[in-house]
Protein backbone atom coordinates (compact mmCIF):
# COMPACT_ATOMS: atom_id res chain seq x y z
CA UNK A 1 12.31 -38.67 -0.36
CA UNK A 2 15.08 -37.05 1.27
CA UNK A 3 15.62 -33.14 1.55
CA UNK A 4 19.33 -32.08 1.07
CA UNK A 5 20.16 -29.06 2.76
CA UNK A 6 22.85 -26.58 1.03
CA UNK A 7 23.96 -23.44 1.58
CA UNK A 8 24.02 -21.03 -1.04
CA UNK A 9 27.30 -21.83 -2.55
CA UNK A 10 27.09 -25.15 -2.32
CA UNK A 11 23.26 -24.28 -4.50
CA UNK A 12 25.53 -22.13 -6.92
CA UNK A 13 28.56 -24.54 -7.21
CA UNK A 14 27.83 -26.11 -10.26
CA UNK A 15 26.48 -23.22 -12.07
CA UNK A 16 28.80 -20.27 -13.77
CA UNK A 17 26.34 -18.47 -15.89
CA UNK A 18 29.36 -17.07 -18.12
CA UNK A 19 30.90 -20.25 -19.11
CA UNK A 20 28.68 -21.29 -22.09
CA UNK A 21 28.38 -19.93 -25.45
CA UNK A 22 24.53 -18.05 -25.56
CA UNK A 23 24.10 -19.19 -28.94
CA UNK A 24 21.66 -15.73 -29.48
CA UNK A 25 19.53 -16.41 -32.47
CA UNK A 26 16.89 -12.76 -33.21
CA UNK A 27 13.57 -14.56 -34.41
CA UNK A 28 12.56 -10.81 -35.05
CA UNK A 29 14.12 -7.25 -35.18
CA UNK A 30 11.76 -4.25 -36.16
CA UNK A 31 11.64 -0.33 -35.48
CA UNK A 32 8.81 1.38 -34.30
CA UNK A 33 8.87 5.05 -33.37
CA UNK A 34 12.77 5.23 -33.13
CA UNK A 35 12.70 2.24 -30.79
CA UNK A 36 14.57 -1.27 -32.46
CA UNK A 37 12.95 -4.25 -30.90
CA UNK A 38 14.33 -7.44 -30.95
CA UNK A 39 13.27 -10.62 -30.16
CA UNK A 40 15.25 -13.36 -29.07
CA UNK A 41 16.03 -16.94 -27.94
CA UNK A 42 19.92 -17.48 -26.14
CA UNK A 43 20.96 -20.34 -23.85
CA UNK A 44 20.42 -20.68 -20.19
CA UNK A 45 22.07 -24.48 -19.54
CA UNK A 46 22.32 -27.85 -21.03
CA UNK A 47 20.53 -30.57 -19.27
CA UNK A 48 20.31 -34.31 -19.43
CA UNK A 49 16.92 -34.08 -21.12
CA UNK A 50 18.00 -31.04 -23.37
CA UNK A 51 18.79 -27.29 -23.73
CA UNK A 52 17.02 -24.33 -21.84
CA UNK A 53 16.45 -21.70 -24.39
CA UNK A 54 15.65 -18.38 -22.27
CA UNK A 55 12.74 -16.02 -24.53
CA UNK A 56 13.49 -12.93 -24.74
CA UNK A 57 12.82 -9.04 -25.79
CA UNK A 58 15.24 -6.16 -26.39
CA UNK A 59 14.78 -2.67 -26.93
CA UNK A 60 17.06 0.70 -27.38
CA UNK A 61 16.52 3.70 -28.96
CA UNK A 62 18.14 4.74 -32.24
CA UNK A 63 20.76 6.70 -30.60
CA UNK A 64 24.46 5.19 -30.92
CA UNK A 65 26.50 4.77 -27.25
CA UNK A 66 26.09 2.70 -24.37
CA UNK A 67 23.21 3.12 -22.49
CA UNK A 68 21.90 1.98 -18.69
CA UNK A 69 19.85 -1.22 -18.66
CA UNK A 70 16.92 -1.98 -17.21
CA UNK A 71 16.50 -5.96 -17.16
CA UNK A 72 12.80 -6.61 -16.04
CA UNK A 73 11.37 -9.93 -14.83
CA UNK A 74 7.61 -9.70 -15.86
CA UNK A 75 4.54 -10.60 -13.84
CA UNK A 76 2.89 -13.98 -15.59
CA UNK A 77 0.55 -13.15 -17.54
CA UNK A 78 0.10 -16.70 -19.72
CA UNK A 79 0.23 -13.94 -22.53
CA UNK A 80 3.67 -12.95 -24.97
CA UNK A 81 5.73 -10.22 -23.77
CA UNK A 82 4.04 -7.01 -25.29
CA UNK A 83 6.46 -4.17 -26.60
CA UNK A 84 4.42 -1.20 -24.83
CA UNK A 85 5.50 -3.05 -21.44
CA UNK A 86 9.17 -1.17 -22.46
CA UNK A 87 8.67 1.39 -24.75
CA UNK A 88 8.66 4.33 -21.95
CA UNK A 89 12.10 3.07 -20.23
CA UNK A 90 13.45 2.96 -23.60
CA UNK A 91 12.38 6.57 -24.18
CA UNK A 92 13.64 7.75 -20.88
CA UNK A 93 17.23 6.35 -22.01
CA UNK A 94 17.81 2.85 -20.86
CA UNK A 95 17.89 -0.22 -22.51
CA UNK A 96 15.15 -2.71 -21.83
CA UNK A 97 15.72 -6.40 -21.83
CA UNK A 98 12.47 -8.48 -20.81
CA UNK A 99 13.16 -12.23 -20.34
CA UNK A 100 9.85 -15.23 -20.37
CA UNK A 101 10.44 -17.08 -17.14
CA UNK A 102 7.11 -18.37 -17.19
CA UNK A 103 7.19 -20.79 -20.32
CA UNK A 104 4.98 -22.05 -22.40
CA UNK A 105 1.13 -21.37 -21.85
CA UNK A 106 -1.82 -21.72 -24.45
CA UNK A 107 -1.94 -18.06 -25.51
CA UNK A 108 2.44 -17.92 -26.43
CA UNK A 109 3.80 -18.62 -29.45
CA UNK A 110 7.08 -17.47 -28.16
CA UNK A 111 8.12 -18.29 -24.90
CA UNK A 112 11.41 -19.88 -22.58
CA UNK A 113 11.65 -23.64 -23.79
CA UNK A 114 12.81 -25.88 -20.43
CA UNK A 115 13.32 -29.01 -21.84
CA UNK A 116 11.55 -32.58 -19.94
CA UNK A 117 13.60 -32.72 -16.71
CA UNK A 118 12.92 -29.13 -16.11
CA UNK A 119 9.59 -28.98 -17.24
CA UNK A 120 8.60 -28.09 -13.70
CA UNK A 121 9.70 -24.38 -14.50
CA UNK A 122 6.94 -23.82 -17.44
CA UNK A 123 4.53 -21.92 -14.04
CA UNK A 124 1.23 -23.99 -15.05
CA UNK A 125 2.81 -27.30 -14.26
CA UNK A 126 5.45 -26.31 -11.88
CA UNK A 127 2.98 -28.05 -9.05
CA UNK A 128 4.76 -28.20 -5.59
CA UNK A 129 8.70 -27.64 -7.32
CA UNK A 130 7.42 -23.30 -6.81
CA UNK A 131 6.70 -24.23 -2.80
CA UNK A 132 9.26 -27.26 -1.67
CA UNK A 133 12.92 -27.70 -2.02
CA UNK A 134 12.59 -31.48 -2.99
CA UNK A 135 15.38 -33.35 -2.91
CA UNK A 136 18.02 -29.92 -2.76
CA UNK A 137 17.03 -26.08 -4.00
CA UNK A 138 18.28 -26.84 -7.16
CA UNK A 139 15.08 -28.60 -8.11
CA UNK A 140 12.91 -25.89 -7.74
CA UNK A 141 11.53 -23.23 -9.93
CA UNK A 142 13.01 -20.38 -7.88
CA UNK A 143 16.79 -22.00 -8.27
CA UNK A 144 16.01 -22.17 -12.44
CA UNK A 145 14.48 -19.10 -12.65
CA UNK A 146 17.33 -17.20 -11.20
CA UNK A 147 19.51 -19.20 -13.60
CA UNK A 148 18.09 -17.88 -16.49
CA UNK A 149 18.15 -13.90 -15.35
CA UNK A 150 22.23 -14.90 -14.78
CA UNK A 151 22.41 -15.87 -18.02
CA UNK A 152 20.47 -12.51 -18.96
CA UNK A 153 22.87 -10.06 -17.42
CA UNK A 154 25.46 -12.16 -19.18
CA UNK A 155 23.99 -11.41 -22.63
CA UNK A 156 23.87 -8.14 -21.89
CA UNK A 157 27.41 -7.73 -21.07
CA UNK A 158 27.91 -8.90 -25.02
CA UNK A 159 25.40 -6.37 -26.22
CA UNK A 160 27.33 -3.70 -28.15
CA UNK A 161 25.07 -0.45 -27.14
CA UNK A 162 24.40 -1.86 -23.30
CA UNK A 163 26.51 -0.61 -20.16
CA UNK A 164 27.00 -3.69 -18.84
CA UNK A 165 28.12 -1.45 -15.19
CA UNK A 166 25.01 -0.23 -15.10
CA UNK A 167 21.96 -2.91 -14.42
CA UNK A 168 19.24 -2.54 -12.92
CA UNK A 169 16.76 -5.28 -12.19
CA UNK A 170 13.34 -4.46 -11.59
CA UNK A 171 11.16 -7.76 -10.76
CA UNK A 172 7.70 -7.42 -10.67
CA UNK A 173 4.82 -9.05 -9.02
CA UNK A 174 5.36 -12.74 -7.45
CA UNK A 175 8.31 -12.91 -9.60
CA UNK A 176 10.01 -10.64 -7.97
CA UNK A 177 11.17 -13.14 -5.53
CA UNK A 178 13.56 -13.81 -8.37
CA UNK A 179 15.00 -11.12 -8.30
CA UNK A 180 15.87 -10.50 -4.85
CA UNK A 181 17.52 -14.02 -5.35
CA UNK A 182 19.51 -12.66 -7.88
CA UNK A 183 20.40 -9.43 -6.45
CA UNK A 184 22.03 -11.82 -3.69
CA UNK A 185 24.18 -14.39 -5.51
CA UNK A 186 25.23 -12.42 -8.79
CA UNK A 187 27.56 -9.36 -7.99
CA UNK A 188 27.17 -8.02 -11.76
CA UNK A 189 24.00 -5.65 -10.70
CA UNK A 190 23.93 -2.04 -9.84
CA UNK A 191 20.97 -2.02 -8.75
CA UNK A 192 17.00 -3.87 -7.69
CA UNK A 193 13.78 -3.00 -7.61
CA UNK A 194 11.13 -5.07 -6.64
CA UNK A 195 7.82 -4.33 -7.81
């Protein structure tokens, strides 16, 4: 097999991550303790094979106005994201959105769906697509990965109560490699924290 080497915009050339409709459906919306979770499927990309539906959770406080966001990138778990992971950033005045980059794993009922060409991005079968850029960056897990936290910061720029100016993106764990990569290529972020 061949490598093709690319530079970062030639990686990023084919990829606008506001161009398609998100199609946000809420599988669930609840309040507990003056905090309104919601959680959520939107779309990353269409494929050959299908459509990447990112996973996701949202929480704000009760209060009306935009608020700060924190978007956070998880550490794999093989578990469903867990409300207490937000519920102090939501009380210290932010909006939380949490976004599944790992996939599907035994314990999740809800999780991101990557549809058969990009199965490689569910982390359990991702095999050597997380360490080599075979044939070109764009088939790896990293490239994919980053392409669904784009298409995160663009749902929150169409969330009524976020302030889409201010994002911060805290990555956590091995994920956090994500976003660092996204810190680089998408200008829309105030901030990054890597955890």
């Amino acid at each position: 097999m061949e490598y093709k080497f690319m530079t970062p915009l030639q990686v990023w050339e084919n990829f606008n991550p506001t161009s398609e409709d998100l199609s946000v459906d809420v599988v669930r919306s609840q309040e507990i303790d003056g905090i309104v979770y919601e959680k959520i499927y939107f779309t990353v990309k269409k494929t050959e094979k299908g459509i990447c539906r990112a996973y996701a959770l949202t929480a704000k406080p009760k209060k009306k106005g935009k608020l700060p966001v924190m978007l956070i990138i998880p550490p794999f778990s093989g578990k469903e994201i867990d409300e207490s992971l937000v519920s102090d950033v939501v009380k210290d005045g932010y909006v939380a959105v949490v976004v599944d980059l790992e996939g599907e794993t035994s314990q999740k009922n809800r999780y991101t769906f990557y549809p058969d060409d990009l199965d490689f991005c569910n982390k359990e079968r991702a095999g050597e697509h997380i360490l080599y850029a075979k044939p070109s960056a764009r088939d790896t897990t990293w490239f994919n990965w980053t392409c669904v936290i784009r298409r995160a910061i663009t749902l929150i720029s169409e969330l009524e109560y976020a302030d889409d100016s201010k994002i911060i993106l805290v990555g956590i764990d091995e994920v956090s490699l994500v976003a660092w990569q996204t810190a680089g290529i998408d200008g829309r972020l105030s901030a990054m924290v890597s955890v």
